[in-house]
PDB file of N, CA and C in Angstrom:
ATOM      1  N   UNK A   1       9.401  -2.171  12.608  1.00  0.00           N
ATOM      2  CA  UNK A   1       8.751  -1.005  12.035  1.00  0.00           C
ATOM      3  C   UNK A   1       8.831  -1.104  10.517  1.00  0.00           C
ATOM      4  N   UNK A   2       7.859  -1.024   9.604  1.00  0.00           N
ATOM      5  CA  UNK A   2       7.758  -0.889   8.558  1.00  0.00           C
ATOM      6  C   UNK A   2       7.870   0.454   7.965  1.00  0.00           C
ATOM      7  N   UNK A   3       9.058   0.731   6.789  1.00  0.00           N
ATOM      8  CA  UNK A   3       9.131   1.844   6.168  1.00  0.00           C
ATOM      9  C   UNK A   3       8.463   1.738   4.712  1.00  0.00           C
ATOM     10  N   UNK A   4       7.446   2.588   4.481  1.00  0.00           N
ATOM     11  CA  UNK A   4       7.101   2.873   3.005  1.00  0.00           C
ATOM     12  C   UNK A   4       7.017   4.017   2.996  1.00  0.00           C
ATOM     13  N   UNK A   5       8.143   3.671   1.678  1.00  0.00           N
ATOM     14  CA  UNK A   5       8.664   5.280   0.750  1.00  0.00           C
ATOM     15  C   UNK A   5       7.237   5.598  -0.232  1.00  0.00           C
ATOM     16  N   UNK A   6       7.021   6.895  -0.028  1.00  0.00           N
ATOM     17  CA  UNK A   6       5.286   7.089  -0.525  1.00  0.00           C
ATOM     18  C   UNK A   6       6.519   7.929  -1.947  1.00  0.00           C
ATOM     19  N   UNK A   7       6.446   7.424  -3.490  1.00  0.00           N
ATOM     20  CA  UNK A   7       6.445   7.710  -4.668  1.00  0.00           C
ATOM     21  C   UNK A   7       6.001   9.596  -4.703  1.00  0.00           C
ATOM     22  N   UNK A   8       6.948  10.348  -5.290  1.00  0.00           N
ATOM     23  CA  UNK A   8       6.279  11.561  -5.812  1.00  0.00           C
ATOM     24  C   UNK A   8       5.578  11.693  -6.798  1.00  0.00           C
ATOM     25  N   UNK A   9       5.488  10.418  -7.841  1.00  0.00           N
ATOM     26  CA  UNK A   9       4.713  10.235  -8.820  1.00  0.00           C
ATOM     27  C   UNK A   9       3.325  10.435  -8.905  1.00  0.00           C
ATOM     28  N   UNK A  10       2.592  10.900  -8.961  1.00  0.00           N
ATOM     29  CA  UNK A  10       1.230  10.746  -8.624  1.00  0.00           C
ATOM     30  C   UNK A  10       0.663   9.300  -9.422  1.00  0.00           C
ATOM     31  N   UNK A  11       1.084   8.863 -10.913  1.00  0.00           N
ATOM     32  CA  UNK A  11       0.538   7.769 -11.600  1.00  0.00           C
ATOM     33  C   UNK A  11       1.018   6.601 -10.565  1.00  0.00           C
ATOM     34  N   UNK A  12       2.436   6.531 -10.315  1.00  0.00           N
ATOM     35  CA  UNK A  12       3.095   5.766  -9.927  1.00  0.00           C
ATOM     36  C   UNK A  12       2.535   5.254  -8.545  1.00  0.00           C
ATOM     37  N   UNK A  13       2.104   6.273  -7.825  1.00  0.00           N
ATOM     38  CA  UNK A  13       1.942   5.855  -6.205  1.00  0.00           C
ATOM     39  C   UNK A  13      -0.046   5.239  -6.474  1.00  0.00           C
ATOM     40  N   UNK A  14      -0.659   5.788  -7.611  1.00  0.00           N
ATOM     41  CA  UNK A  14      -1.946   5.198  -7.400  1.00  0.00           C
ATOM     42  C   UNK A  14      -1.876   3.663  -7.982  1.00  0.00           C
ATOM     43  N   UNK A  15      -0.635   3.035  -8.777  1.00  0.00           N
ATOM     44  CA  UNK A  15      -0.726   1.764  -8.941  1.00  0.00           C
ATOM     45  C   UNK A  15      -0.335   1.400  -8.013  1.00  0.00           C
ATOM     46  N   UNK A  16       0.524   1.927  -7.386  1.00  0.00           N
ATOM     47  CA  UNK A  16       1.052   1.153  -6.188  1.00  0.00           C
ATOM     48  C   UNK A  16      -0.284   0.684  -5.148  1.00  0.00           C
ATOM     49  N   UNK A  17      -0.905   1.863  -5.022  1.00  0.00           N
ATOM     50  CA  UNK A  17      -2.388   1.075  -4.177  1.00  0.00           C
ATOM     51  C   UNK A  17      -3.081   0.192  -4.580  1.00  0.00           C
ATOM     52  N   UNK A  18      -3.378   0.669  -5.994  1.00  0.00           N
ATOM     53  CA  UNK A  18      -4.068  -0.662  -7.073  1.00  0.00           C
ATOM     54  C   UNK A  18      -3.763  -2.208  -6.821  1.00  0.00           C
ATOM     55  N   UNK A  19      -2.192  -2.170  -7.104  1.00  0.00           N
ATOM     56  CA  UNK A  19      -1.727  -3.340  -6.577  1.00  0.00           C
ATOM     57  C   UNK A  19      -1.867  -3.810  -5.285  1.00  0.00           C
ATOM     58  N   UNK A  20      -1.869  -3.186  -3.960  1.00  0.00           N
ATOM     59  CA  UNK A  20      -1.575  -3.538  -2.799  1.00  0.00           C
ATOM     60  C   UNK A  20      -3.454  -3.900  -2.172  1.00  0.00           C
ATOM     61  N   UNK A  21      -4.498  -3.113  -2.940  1.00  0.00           N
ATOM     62  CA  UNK A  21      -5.792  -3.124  -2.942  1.00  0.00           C
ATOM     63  C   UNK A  21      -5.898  -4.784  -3.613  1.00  0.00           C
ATOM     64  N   UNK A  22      -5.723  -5.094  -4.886  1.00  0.00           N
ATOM     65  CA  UNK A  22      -5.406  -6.777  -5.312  1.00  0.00           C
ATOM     66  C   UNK A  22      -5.076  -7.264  -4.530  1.00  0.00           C
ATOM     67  N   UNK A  23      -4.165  -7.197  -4.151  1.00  0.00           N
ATOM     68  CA  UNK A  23      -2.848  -8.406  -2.906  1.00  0.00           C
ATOM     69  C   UNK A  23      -3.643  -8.346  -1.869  1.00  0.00           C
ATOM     70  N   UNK A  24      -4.381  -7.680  -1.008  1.00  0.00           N
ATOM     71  CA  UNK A  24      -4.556  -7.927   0.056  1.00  0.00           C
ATOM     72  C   UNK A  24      -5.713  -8.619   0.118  1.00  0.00           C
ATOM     73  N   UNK A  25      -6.814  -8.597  -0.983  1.00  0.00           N
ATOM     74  CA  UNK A  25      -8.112  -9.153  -1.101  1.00  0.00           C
ATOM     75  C   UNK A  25      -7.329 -10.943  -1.257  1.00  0.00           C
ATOM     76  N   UNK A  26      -6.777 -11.258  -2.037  1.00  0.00           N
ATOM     77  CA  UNK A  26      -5.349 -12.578  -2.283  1.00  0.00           C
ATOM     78  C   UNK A  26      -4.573 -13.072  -1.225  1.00  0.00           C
ATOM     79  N   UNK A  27      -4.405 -12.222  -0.302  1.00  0.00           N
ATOM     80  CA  UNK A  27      -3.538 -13.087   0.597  1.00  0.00           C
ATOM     81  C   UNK A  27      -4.227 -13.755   1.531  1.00  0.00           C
ATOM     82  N   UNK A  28      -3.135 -14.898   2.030  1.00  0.00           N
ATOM     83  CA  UNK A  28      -3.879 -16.187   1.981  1.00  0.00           C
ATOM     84  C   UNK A  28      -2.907 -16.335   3.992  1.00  0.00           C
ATOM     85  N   UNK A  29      -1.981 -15.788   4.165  1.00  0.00           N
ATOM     86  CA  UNK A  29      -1.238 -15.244   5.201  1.00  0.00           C
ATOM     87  C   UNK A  29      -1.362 -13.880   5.967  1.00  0.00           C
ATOM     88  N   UNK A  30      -2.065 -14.079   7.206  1.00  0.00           N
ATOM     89  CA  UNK A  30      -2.639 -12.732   7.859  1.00  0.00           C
ATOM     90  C   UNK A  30      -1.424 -11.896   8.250  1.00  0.00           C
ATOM     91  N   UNK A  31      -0.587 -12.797   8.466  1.00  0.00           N
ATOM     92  CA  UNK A  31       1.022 -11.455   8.729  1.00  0.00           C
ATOM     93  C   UNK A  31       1.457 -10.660   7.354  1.00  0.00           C
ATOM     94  N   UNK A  32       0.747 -11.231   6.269  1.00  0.00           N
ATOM     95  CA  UNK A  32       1.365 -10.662   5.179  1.00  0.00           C
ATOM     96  C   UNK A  32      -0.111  -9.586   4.622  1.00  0.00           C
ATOM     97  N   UNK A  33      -0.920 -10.361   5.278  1.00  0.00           N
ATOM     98  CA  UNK A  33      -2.374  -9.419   4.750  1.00  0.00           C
ATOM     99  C   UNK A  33      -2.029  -8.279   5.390  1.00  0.00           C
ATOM    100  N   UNK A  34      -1.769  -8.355   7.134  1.00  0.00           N
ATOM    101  CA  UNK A  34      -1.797  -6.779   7.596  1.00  0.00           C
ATOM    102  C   UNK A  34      -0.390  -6.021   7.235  1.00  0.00           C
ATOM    103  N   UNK A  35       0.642  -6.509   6.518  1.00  0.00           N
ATOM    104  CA  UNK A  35       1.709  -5.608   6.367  1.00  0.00           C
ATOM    105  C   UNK A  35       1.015  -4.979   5.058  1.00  0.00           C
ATOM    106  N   UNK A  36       0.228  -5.256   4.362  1.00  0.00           N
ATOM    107  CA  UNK A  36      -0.256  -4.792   2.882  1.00  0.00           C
ATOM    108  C   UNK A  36      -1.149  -3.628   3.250  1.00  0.00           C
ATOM    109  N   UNK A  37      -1.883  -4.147   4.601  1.00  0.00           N
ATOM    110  CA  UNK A  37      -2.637  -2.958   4.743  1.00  0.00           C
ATOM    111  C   UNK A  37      -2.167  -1.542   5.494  1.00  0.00           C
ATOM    112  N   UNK A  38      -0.707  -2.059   6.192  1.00  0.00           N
ATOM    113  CA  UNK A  38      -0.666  -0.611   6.443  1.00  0.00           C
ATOM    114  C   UNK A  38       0.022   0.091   5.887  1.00  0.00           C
ATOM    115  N   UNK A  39       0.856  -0.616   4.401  1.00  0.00           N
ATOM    116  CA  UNK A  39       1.219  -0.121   3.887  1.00  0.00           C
ATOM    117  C   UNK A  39       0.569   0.622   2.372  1.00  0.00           C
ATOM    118  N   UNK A  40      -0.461   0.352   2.128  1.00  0.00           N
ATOM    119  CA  UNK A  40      -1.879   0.987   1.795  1.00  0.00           C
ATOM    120  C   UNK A  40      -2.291   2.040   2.514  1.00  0.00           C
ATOM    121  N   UNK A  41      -2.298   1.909   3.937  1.00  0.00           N
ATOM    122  CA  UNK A  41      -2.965   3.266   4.889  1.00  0.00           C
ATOM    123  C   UNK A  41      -1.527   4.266   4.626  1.00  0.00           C
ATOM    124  N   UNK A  42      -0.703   3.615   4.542  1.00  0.00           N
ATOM    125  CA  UNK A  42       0.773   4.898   4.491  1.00  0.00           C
ATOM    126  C   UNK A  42       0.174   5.676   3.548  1.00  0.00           C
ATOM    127  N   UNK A  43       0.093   4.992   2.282  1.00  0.00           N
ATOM    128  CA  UNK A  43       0.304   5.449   0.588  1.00  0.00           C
ATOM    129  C   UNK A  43      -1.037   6.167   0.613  1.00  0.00           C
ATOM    130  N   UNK A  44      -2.227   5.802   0.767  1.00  0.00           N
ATOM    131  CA  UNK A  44      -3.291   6.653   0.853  1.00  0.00           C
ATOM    132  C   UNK A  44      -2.942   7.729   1.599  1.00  0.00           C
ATOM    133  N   UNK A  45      -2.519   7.645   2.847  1.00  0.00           N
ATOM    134  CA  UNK A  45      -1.921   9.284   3.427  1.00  0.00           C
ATOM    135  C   UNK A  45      -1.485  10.021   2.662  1.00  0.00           C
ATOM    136  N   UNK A  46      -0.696   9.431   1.865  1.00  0.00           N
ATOM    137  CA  UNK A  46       0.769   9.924   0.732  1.00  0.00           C
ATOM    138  C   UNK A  46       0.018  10.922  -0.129  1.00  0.00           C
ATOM    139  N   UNK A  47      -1.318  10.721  -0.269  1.00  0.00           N
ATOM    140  CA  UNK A  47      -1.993  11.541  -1.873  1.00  0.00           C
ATOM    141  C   UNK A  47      -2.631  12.659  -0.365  1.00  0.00           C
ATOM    142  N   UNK A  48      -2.814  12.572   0.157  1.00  0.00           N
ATOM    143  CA  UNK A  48      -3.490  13.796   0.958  1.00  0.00           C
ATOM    144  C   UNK A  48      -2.525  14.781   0.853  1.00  0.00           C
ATOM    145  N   UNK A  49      -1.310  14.672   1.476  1.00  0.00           N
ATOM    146  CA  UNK A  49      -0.091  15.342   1.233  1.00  0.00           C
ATOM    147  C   UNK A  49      -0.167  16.440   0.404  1.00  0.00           C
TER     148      UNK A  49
END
């Protein structure tokens, strides 16, 4: 099970997607592509909140 801690930051948690939006278009390893993406689907939840 994967835990991502979703940031109370609001600046902080939209780089965090920024980055993870980069990385996943980059990865070159599908076990590492889909851990990026659901940890993207977490963090996007995170701003609905």
């Amino acid at each position: 099970m994967l835990k991502v801690i979703v940031p109370e930051d609001k600046p902080k948690l939209l780089r965090q997607i920024k980055a993870l939006e980069y990385q996943i278009v980059r990865d070159t390893n599908n076990k590492d592509k889909q851990i990026h993406i659901i940890a993207l689907q977490r963090l996007k939840n995170g701003i609905k909140k």
